[in-house]
N, C-alpha and C. Protein backbone atom coordinates (compact mmCIF):
# COMPACT_ATOMS: atom_id res chain seq x y z
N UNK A 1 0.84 -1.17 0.00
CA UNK A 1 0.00 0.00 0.00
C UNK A 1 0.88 1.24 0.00
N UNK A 2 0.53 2.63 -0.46
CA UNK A 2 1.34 3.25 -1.08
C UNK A 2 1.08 3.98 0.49
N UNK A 3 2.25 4.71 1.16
CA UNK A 3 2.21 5.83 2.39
C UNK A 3 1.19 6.52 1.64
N UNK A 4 0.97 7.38 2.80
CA UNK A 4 0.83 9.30 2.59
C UNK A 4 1.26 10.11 2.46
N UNK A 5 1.02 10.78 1.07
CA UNK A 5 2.02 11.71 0.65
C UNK A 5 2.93 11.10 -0.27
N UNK A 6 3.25 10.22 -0.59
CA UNK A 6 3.97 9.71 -1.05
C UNK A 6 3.85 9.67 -2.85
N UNK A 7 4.78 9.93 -3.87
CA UNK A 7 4.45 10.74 -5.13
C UNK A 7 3.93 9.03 -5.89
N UNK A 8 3.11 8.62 -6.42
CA UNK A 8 2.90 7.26 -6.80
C UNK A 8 3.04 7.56 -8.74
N UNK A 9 3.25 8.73 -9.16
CA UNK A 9 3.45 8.74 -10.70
C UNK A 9 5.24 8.22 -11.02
N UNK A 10 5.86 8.17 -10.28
CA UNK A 10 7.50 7.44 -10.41
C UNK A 10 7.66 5.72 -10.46
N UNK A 11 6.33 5.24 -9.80
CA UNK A 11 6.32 4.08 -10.55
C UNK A 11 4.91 2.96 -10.69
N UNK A 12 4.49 3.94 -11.55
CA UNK A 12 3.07 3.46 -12.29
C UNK A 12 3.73 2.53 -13.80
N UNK A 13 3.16 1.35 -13.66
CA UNK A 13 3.63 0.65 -14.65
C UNK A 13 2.87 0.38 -15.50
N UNK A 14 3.14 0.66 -16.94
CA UNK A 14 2.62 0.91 -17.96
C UNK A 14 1.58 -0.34 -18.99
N UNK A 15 0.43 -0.28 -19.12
CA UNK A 15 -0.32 -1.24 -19.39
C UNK A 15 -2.14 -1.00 -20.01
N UNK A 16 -2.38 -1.30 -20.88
CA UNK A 16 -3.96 -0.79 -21.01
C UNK A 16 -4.91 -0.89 -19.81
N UNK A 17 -5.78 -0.17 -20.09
CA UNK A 17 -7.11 -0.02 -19.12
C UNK A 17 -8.36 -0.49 -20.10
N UNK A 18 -8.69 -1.52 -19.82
CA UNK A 18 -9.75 -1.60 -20.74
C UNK A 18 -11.31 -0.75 -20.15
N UNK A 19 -12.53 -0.74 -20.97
CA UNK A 19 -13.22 0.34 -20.77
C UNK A 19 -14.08 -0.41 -19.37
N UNK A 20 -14.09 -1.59 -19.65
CA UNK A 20 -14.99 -2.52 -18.15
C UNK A 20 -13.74 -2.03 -17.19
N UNK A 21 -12.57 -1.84 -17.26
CA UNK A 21 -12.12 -1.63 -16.07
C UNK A 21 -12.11 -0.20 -15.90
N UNK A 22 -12.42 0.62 -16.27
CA UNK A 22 -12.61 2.02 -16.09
C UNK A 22 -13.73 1.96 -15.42
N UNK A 23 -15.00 1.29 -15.95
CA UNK A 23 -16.20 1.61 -15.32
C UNK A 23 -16.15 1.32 -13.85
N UNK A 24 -15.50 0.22 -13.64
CA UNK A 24 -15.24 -0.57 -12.46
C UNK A 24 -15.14 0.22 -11.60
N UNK A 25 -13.54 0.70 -11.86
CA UNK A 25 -13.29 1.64 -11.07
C UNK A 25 -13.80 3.00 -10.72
N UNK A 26 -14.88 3.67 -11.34
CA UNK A 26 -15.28 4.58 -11.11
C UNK A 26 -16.76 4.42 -10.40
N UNK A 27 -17.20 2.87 -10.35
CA UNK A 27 -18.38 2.58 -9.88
C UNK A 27 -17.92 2.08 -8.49
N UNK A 28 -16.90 1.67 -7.98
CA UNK A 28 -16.03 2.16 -6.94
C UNK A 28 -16.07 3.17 -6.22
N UNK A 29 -15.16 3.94 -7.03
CA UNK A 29 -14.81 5.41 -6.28
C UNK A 29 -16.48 6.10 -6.13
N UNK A 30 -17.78 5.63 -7.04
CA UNK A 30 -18.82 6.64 -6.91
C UNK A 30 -19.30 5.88 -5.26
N UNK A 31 -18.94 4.76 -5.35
CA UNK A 31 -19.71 3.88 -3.83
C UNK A 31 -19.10 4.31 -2.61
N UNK A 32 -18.00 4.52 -2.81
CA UNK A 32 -16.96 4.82 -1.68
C UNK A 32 -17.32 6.47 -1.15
N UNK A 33 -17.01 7.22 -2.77
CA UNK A 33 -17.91 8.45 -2.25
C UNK A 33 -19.05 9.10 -1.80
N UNK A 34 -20.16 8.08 -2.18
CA UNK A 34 -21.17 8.19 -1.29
C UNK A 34 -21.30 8.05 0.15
N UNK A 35 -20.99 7.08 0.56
CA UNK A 35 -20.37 6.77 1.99
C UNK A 35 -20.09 7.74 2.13
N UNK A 36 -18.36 8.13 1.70
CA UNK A 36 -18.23 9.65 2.56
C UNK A 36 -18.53 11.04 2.51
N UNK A 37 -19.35 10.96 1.33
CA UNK A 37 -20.40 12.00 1.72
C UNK A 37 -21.65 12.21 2.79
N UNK A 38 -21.81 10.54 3.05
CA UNK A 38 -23.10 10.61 3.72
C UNK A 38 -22.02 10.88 4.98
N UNK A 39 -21.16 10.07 5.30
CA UNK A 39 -20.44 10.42 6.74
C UNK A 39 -19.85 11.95 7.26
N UNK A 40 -19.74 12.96 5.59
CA UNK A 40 -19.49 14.35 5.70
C UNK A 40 -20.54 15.03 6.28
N UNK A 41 -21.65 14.57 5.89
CA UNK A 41 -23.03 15.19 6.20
C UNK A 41 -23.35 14.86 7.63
N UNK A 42 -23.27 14.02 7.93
CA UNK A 42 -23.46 13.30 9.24
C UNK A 42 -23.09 14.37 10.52
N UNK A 43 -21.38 14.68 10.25
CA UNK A 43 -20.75 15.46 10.96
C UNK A 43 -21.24 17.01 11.14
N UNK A 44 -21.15 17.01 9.92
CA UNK A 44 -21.51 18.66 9.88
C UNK A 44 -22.92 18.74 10.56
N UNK A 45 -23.66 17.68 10.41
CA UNK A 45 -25.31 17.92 11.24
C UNK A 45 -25.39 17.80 12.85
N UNK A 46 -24.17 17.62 13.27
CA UNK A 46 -23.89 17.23 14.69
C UNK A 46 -22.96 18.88 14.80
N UNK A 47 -22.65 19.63 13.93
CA UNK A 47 -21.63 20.51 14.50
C UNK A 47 -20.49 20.64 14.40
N UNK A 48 -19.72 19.66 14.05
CA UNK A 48 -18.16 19.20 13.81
C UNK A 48 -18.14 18.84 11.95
N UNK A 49 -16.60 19.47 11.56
CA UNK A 49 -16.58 19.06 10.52
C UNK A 49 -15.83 17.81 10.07
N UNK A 50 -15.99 17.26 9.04
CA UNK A 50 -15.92 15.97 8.91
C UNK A 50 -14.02 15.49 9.09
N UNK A 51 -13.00 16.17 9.12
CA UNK A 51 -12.26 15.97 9.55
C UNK A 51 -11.99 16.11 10.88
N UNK A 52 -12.85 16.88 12.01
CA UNK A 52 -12.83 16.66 13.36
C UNK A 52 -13.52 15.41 13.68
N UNK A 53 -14.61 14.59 12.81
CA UNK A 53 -15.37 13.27 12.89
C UNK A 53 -14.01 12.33 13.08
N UNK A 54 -13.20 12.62 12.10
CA UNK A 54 -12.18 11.50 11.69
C UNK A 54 -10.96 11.50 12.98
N UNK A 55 -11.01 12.83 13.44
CA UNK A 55 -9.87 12.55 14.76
C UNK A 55 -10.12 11.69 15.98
N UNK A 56 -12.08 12.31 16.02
CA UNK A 56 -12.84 11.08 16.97
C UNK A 56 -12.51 9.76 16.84
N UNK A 57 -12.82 9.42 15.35
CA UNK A 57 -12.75 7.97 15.34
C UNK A 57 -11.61 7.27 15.59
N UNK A 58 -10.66 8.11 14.95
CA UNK A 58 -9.11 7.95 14.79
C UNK A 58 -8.47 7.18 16.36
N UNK A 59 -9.08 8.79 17.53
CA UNK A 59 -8.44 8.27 18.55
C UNK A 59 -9.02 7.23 19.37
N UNK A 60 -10.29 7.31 18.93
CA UNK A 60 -11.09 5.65 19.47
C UNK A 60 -10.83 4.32 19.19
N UNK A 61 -10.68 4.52 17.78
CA UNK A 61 -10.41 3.61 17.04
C UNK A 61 -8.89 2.68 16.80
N UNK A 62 -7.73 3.50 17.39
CA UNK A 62 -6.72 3.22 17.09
C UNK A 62 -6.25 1.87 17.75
N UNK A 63 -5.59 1.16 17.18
CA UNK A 63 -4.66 0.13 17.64
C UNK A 63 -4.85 -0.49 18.98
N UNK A 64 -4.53 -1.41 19.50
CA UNK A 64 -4.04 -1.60 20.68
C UNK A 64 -3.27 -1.82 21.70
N UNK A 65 -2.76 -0.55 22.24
CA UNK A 65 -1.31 -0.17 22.35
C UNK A 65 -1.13 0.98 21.93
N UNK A 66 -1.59 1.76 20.83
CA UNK A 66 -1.10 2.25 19.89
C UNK A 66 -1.40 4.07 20.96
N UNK A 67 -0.59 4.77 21.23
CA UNK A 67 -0.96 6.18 22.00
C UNK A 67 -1.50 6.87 20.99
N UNK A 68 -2.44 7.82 21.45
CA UNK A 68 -3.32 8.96 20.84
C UNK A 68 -2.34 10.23 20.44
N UNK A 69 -1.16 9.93 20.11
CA UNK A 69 -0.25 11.42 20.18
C UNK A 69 -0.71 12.30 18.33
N UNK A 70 -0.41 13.61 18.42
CA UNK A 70 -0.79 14.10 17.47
C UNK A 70 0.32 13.34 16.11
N UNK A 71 1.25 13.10 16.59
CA UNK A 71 2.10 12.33 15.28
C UNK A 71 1.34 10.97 14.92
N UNK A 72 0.84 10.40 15.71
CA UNK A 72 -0.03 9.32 15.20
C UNK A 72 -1.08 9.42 14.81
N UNK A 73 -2.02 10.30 15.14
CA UNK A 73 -3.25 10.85 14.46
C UNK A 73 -3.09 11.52 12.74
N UNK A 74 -1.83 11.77 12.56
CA UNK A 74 -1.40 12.79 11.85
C UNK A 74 -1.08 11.52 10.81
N UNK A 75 -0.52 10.45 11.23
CA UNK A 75 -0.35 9.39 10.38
C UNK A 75 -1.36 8.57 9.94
N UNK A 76 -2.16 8.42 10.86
CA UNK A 76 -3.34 7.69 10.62
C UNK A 76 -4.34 8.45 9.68
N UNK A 77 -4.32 9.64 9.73
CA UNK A 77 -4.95 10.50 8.94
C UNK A 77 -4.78 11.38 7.60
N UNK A 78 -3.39 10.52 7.07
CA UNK A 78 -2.56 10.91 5.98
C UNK A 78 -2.59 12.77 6.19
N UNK A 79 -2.51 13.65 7.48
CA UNK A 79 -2.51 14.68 7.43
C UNK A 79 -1.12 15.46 7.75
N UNK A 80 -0.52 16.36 7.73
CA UNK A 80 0.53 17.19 8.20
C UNK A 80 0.44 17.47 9.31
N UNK A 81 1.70 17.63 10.79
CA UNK A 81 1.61 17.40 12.00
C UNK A 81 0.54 18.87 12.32
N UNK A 82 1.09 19.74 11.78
CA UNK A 82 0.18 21.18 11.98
C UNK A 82 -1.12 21.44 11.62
N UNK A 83 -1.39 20.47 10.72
CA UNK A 83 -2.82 20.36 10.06
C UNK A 83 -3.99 19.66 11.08
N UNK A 84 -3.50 18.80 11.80
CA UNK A 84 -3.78 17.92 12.68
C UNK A 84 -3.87 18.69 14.25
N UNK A 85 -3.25 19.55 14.60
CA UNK A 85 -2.87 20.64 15.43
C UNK A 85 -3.83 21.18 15.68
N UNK A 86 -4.31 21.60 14.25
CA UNK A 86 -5.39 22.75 14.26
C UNK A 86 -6.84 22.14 14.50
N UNK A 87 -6.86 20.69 13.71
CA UNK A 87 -7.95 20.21 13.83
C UNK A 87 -8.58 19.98 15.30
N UNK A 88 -7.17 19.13 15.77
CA UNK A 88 -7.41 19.33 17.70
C UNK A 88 -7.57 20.26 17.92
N UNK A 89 -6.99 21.08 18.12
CA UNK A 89 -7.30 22.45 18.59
C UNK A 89 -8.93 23.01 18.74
N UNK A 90 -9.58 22.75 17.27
CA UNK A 90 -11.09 22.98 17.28
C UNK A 90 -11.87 22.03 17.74
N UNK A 91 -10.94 20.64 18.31
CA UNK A 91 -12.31 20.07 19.02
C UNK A 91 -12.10 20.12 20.41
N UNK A 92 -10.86 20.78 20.99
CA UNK A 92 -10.83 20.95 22.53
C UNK A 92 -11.78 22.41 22.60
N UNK A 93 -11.78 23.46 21.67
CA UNK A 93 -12.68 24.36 21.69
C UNK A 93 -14.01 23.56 21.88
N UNK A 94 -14.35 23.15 20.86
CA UNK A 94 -15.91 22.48 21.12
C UNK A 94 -16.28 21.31 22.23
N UNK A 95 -15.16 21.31 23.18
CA UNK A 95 -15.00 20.40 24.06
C UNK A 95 -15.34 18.94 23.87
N UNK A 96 -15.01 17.94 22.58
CA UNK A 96 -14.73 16.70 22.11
C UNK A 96 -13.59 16.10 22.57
N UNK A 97 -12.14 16.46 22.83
CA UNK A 97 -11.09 15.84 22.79
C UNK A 97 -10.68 17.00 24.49
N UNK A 98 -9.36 16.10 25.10
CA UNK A 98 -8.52 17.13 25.82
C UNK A 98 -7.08 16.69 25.81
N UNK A 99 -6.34 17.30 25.37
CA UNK A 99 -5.01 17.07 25.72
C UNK A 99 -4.61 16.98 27.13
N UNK A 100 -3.73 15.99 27.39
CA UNK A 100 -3.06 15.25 28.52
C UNK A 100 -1.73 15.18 28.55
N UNK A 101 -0.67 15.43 29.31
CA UNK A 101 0.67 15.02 29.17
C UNK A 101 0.62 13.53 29.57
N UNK A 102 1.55 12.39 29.24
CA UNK A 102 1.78 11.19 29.32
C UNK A 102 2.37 10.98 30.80
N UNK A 103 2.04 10.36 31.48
CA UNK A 103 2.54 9.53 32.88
C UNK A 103 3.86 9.41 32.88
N UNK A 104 3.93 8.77 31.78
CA UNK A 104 5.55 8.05 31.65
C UNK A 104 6.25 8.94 31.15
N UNK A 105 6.13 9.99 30.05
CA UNK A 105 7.33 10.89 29.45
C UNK A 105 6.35 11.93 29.02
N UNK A 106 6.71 13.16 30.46
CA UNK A 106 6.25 14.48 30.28
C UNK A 106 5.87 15.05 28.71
N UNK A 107 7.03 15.00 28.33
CA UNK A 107 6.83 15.65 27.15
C UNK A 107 5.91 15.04 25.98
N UNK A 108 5.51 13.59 25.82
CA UNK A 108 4.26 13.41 25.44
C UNK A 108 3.23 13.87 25.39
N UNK A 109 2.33 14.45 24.38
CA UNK A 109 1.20 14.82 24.83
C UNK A 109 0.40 13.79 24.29
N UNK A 110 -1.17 13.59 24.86
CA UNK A 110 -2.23 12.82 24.50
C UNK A 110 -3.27 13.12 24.23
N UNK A 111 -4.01 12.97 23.46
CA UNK A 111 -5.36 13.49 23.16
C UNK A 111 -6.33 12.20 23.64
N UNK A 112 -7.38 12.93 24.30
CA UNK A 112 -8.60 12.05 24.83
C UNK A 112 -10.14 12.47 24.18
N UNK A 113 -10.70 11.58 24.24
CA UNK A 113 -12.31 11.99 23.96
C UNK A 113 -12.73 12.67 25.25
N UNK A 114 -13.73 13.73 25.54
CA UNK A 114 -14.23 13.78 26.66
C UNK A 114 -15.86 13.24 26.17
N UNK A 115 -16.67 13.40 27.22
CA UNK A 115 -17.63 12.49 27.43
C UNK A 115 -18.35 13.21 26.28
N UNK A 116 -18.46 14.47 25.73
CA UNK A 116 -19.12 14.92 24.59
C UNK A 116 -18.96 14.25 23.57
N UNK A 117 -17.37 14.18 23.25
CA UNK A 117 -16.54 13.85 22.12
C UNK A 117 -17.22 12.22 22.26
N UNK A 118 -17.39 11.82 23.10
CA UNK A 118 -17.43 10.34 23.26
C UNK A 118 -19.28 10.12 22.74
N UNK A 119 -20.09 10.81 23.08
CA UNK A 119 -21.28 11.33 22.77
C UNK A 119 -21.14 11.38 21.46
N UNK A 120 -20.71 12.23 20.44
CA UNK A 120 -20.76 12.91 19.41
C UNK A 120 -20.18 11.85 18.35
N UNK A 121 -19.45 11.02 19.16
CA UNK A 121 -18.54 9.94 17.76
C UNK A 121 -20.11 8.63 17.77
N UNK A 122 -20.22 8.52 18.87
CA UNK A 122 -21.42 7.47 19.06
C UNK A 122 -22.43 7.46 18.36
N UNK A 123 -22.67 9.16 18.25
CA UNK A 123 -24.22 8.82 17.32
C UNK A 123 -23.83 8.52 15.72
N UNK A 124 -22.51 9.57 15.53
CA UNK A 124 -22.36 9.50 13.91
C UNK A 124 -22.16 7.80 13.60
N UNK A 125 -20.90 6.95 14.64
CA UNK A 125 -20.95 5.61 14.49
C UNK A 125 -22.14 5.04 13.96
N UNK A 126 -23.41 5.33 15.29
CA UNK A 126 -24.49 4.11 15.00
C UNK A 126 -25.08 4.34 13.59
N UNK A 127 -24.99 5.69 13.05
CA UNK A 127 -25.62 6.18 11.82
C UNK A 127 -24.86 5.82 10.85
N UNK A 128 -23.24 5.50 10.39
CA UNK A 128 -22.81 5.22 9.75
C UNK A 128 -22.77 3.58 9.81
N UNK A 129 -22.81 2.59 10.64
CA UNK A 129 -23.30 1.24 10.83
C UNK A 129 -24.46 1.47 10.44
N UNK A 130 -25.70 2.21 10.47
CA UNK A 130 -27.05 2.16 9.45
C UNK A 130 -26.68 1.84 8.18
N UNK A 131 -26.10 3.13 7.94
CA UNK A 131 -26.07 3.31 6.62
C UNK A 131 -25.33 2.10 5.94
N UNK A 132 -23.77 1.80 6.41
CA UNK A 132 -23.33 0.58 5.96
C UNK A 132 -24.27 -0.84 5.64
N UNK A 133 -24.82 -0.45 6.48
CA UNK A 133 -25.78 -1.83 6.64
C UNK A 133 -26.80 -1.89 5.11
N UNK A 134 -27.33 -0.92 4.59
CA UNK A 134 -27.68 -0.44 3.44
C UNK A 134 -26.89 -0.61 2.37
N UNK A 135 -25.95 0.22 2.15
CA UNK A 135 -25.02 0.80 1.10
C UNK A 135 -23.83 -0.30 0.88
N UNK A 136 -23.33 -0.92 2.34
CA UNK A 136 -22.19 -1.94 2.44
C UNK A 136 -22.09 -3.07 1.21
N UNK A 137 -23.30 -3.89 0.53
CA UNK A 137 -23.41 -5.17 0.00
C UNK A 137 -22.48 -4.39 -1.58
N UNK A 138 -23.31 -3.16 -1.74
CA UNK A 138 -22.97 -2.56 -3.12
C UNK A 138 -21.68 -2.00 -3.46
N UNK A 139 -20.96 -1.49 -2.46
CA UNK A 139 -19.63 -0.92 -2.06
C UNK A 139 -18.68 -2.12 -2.00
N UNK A 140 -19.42 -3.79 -1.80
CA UNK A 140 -18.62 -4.98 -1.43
C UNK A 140 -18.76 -5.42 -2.76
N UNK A 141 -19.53 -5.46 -3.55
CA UNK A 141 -20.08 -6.00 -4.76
C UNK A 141 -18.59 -5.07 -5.83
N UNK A 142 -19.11 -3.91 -5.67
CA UNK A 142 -18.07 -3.32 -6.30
C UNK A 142 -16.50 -3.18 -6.20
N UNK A 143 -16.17 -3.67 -4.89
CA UNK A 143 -14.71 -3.86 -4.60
C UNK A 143 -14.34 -5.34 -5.10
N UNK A 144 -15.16 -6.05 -5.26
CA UNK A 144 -15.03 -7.80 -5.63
C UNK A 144 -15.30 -7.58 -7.02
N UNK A 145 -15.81 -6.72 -7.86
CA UNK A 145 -15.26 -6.57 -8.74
C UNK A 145 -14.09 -6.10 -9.68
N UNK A 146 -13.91 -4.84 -8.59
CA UNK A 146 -12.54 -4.66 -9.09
C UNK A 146 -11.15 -5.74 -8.79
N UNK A 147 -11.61 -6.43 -7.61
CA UNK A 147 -10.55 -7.36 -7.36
C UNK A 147 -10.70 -8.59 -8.37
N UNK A 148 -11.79 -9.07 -8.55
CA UNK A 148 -12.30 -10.22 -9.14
C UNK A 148 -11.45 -9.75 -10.95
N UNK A 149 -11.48 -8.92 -11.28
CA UNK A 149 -10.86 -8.19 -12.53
C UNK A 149 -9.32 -7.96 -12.67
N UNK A 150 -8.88 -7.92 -11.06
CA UNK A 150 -7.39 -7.62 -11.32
C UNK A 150 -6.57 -9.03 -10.89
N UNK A 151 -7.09 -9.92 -10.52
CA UNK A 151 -6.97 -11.07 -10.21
C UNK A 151 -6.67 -12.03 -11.64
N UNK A 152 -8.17 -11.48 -11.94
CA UNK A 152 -8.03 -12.36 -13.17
C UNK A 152 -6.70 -12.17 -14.42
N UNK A 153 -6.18 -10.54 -13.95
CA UNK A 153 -4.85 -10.36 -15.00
C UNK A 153 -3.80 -10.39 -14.59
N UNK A 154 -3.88 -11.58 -13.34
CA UNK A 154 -2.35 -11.75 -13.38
C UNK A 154 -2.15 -10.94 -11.70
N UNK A 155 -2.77 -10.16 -11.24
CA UNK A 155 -2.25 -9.71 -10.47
C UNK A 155 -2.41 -10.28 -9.13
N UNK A 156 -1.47 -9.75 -8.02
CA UNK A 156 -1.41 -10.28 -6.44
C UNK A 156 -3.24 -10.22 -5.89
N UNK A 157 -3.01 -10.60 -5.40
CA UNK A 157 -4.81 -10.63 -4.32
C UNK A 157 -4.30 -9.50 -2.97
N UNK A 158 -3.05 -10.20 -2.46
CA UNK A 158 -2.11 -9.02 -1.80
C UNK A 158 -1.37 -7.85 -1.95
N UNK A 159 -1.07 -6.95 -1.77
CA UNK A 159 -0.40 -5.55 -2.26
C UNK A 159 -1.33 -4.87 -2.81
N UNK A 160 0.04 -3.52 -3.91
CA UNK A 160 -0.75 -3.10 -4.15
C UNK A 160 0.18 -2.30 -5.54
N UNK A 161 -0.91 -2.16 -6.77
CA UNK A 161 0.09 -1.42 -7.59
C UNK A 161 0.97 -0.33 -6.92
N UNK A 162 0.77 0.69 -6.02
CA UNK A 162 1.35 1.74 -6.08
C UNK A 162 2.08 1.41 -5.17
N UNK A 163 2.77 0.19 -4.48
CA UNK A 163 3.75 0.35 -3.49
C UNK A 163 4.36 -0.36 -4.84
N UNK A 164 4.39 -0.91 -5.27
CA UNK A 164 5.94 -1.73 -6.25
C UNK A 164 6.70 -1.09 -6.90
């Protein structure tokens, strides 16, 4: 899988697209973008914009083990450390998140949900598990096609063009 940020036109390897695989892929990207439109909308109807949704989930969601620090949010979120900064920043304003120094090494900082933030990720969750529950079969239909297509030419089931 290709990082973030990372330039993927230095090694795109050269080969036709036939027109079923164009459609494929764009009946894809239209499924995928629905989803996150409906999950953009979601946010913004709660108050938060849809990249403060994603820090919620981010720091709920993360790993196990894995600390809430803004360099990891920042990774998990293919965002820039300052970009990420700011985003916290507007949800300790709206009182969603609070920064914490770490137990073990002062200079850590941590970001937490507070009970709002914890409130506010909950409802968009159960609404986006709705919606999945809906939209999911067609978004699965369409990823098994594009896989079912790149499979068939030869390619890994694992990886990914843009890391090779």
């Amino acid at each position: 899988m290709i990082p973030c940020g990372q330039d993927i036109s230095s090694g795109a390897h050269c080969r036709e697209v036939s027109a079923a695989e164009y459609r494929q892929l764009a009946e894809f990207r239209y499924r995928i973008r629905q989803f996150l439109h409906l999950s953009e909308e979601a946010a913004r109807s709660k108050g938060i914009e849809p990249q403060q949704h994603q820090v919620l989930l981010a720091v709920k969601g993360l790993p196990e083990g894995t600390r809430p620090t803004v360099r990891t949010l920042s990774q998990r979120l293919c965002l820039r450390h300052h970009s990420t900064v700011e985003i916290i920043d507007r949800l300790v304003e709206h009182g969603a998140v609070t920064r914490r120094h770490s137990d073990q090494d002062r200079r850590e900082v941590l970001i937490e949900l507070t009970s709002h933030g914890e409130e506010l990720l909950h409802q968009l969750s159960v609404l986006l598990w709705q919606e999945l529950r809906v939209s999911g079969p067609g978004l699965s239909d369409s990823l098994l096609a594009v896989l079912a297509h790149s499979v068939g030419r030869g390619r890994s089931q694992h990886g990914s063009a843009f890391s090779r």
